[in-house]
N, C-alpha and C. Protein backbone atom coordinates (compact mmCIF):
# COMPACT_ATOMS: atom_id res chain seq x y z
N UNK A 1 -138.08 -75.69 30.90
CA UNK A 1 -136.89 -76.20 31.53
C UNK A 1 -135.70 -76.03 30.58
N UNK A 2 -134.53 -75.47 31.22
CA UNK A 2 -133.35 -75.37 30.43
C UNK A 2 -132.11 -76.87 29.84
N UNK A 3 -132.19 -77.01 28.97
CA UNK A 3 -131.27 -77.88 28.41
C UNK A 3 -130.50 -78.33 29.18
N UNK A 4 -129.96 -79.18 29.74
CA UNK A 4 -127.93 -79.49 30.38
C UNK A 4 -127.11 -79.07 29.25
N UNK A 5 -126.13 -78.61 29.78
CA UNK A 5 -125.43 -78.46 29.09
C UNK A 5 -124.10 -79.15 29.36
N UNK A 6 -123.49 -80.20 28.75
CA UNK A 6 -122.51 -81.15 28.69
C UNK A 6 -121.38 -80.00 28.40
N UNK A 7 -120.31 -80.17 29.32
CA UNK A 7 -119.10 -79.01 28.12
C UNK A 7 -118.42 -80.13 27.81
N UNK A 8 -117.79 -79.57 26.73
CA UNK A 8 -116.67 -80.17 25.50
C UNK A 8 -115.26 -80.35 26.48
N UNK A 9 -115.03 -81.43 26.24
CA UNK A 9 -113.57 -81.36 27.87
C UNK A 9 -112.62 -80.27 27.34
N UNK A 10 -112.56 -80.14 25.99
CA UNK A 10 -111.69 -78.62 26.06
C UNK A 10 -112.04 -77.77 26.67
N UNK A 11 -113.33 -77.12 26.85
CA UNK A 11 -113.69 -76.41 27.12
C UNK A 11 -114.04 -76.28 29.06
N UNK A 12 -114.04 -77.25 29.36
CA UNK A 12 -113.71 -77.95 30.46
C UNK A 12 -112.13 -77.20 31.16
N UNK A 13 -111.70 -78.34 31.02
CA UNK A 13 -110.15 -78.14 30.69
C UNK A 13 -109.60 -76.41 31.01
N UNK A 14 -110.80 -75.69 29.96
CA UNK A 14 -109.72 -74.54 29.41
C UNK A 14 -110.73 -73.73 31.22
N UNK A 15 -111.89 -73.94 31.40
CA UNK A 15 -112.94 -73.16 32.79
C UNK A 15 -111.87 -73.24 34.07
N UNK A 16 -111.36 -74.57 33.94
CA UNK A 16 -110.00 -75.24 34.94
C UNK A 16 -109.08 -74.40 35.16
N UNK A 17 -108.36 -73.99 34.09
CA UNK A 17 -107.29 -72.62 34.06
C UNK A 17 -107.76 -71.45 34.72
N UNK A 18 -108.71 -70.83 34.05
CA UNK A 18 -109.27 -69.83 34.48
C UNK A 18 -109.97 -69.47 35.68
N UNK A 19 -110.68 -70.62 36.37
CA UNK A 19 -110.42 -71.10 37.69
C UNK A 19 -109.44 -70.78 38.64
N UNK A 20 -108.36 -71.26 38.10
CA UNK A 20 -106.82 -71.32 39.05
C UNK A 20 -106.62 -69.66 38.81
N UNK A 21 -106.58 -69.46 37.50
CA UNK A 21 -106.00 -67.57 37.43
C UNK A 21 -107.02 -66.60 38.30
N UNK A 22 -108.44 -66.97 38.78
CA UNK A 22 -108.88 -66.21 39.66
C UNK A 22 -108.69 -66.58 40.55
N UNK A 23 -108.33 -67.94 41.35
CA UNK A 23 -108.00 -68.15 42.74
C UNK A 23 -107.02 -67.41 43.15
N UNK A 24 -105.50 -67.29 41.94
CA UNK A 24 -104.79 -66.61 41.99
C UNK A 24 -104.77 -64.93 42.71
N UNK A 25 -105.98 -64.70 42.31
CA UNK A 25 -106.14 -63.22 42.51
C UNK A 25 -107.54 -63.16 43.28
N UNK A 26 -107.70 -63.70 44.39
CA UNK A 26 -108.65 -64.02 44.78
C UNK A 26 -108.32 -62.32 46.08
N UNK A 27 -107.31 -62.40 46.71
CA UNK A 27 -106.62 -61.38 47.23
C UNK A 27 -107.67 -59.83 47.05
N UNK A 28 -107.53 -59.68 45.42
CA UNK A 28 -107.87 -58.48 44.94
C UNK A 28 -109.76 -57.92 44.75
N UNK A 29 -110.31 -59.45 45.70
CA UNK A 29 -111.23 -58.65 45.94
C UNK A 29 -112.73 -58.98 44.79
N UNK A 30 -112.08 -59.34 43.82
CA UNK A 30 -113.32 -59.75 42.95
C UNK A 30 -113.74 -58.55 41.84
N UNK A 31 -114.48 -58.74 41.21
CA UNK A 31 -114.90 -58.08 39.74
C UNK A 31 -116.41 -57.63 40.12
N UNK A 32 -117.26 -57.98 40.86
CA UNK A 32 -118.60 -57.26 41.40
C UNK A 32 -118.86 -55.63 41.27
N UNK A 33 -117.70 -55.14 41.68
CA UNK A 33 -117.31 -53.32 41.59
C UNK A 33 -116.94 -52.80 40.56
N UNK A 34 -116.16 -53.80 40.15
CA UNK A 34 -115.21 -52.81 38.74
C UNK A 34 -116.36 -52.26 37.36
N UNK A 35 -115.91 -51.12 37.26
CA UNK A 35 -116.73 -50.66 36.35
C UNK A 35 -115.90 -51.34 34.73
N UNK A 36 -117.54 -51.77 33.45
CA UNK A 36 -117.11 -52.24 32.90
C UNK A 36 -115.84 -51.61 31.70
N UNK A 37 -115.66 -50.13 32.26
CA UNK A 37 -114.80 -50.03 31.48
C UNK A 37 -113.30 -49.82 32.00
N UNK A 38 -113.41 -50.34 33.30
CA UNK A 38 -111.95 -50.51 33.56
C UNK A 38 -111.51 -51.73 33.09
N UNK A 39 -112.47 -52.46 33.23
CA UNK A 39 -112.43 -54.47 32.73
C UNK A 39 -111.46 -54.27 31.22
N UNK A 40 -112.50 -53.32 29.97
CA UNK A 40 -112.28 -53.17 28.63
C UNK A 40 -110.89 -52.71 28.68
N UNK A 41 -110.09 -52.26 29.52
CA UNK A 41 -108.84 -51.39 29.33
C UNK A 41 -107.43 -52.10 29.65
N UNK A 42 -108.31 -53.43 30.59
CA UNK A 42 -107.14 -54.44 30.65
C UNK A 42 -107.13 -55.29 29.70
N UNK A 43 -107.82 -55.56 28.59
CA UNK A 43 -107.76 -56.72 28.07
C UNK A 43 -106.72 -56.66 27.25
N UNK A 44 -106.33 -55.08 26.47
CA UNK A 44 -105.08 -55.13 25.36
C UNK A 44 -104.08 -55.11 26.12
N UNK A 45 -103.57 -54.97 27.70
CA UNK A 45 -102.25 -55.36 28.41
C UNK A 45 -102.63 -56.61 28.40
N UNK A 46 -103.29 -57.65 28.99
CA UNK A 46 -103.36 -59.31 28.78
C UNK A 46 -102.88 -59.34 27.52
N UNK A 47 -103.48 -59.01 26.35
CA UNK A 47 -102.97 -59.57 25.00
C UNK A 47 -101.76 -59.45 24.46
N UNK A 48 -100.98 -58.22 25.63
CA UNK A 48 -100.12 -58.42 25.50
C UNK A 48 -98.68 -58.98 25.61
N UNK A 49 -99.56 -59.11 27.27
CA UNK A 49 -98.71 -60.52 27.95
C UNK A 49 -98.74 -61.75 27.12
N UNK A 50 -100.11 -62.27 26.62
CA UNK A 50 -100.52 -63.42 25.61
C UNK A 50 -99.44 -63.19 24.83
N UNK A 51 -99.19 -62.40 23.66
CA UNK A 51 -98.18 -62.25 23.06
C UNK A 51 -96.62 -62.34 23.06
N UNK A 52 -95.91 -61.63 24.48
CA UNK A 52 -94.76 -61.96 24.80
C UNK A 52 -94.80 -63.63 24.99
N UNK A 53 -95.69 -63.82 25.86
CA UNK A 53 -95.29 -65.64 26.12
C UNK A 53 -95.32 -65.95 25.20
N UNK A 54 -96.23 -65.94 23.87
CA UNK A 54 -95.84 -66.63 22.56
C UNK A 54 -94.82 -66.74 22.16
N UNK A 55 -93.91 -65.42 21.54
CA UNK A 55 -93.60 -64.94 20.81
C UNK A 55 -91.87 -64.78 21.97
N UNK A 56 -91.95 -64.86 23.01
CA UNK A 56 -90.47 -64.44 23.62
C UNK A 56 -90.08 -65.66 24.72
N UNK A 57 -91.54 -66.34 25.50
CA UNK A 57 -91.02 -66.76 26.77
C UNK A 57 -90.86 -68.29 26.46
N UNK A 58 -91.50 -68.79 25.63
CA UNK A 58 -91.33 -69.95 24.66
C UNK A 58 -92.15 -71.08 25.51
N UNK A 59 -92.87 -71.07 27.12
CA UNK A 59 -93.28 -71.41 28.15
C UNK A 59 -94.70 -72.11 27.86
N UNK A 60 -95.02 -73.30 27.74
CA UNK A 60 -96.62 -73.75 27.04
C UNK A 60 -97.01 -73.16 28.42
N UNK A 61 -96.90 -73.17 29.79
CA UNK A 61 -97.39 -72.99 30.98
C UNK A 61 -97.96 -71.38 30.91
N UNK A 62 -96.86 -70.64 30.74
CA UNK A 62 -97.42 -68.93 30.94
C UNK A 62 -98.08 -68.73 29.53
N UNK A 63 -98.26 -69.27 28.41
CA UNK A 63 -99.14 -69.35 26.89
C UNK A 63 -100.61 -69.25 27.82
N UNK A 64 -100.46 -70.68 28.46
CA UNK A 64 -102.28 -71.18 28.74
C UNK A 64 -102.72 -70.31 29.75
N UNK A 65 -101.67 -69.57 30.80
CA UNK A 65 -102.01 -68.85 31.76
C UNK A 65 -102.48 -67.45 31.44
N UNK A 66 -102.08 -67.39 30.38
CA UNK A 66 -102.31 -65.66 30.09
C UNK A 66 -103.60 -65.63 29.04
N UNK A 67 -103.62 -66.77 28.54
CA UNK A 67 -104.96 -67.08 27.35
C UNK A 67 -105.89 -66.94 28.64
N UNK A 68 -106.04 -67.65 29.84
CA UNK A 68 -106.81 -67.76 30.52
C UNK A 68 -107.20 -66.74 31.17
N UNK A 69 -106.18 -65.83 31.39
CA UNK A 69 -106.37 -63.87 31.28
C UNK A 69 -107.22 -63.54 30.83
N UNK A 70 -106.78 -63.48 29.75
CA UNK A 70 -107.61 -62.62 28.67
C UNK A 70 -109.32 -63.10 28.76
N UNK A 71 -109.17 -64.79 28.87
CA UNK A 71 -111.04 -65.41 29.00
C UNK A 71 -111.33 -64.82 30.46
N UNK A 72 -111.05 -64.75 30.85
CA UNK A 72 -111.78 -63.77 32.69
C UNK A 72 -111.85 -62.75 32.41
N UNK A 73 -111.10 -62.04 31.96
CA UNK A 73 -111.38 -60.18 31.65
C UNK A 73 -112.85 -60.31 30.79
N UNK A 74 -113.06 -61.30 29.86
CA UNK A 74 -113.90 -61.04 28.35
C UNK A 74 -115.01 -61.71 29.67
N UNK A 75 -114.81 -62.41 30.68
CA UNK A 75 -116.18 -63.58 31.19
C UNK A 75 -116.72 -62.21 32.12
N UNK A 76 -115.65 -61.91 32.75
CA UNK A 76 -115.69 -60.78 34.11
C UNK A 76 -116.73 -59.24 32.93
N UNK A 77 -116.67 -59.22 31.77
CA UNK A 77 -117.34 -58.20 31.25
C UNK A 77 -118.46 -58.71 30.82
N UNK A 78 -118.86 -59.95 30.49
CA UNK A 78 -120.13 -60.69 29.92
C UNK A 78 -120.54 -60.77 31.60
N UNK A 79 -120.39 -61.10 32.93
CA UNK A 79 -120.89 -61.09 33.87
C UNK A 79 -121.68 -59.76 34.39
N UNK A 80 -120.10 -58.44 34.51
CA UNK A 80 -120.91 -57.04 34.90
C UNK A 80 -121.91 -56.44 33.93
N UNK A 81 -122.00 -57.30 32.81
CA UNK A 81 -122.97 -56.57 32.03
C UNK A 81 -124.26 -57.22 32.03
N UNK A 82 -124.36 -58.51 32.46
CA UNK A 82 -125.33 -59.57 32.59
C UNK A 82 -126.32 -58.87 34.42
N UNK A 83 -125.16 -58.30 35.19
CA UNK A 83 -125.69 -57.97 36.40
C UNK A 83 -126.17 -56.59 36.32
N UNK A 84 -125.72 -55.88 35.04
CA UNK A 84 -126.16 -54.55 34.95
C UNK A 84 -127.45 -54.40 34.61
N UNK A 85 -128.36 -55.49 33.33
CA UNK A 85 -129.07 -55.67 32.68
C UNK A 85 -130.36 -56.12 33.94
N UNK A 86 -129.75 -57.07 34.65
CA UNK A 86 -130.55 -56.86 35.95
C UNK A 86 -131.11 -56.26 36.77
N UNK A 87 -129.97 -54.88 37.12
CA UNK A 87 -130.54 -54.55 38.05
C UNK A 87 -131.46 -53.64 37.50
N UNK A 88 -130.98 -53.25 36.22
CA UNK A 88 -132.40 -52.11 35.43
C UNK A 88 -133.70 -52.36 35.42
């Protein structure tokens, strides 16, 4: 039998965001198809959005929104690779 696993309310908290940024884009259909190296090719444009909001938009709101980017691109590639490993 597998452990529970309690999350850390940060970590909580942070699933919450990332949540909302895929409802956001719920439209586009989902990550099931995408091959994993189209996933790998968005992550340095997110980081770079991550970066302008730091660094230009001064916004704590678009900071947490775009961090939460970047964790779906990295979850959305730990998933297609978790379903790849499967179907082999």
């Amino acid at each position: 039998m597998k452990e529970e696993i309690k999350l850390r309310p940060e970590v909580q908290w942070f699933a919450e965001q990332m949540e909302l940024k895929l409802r956001e884009n719920d439209h586009k259909g989902g990550w099931a198809d995408c091959l994993i190296e189209h996933l790998l090719r968005q992550v340095p444009r997110e980081y770079r959005e991550l970066l302008k909001a730091l660094l230009w938009d001064d916004l704590p709101d678009e900071v947490i929104r775009e961090a939460a980017d970047i964790a779906n691109y990295a979850m959305m590639i730990a998933d297609r690779h978790r379903n790849w490993e499967k179907e082999e």
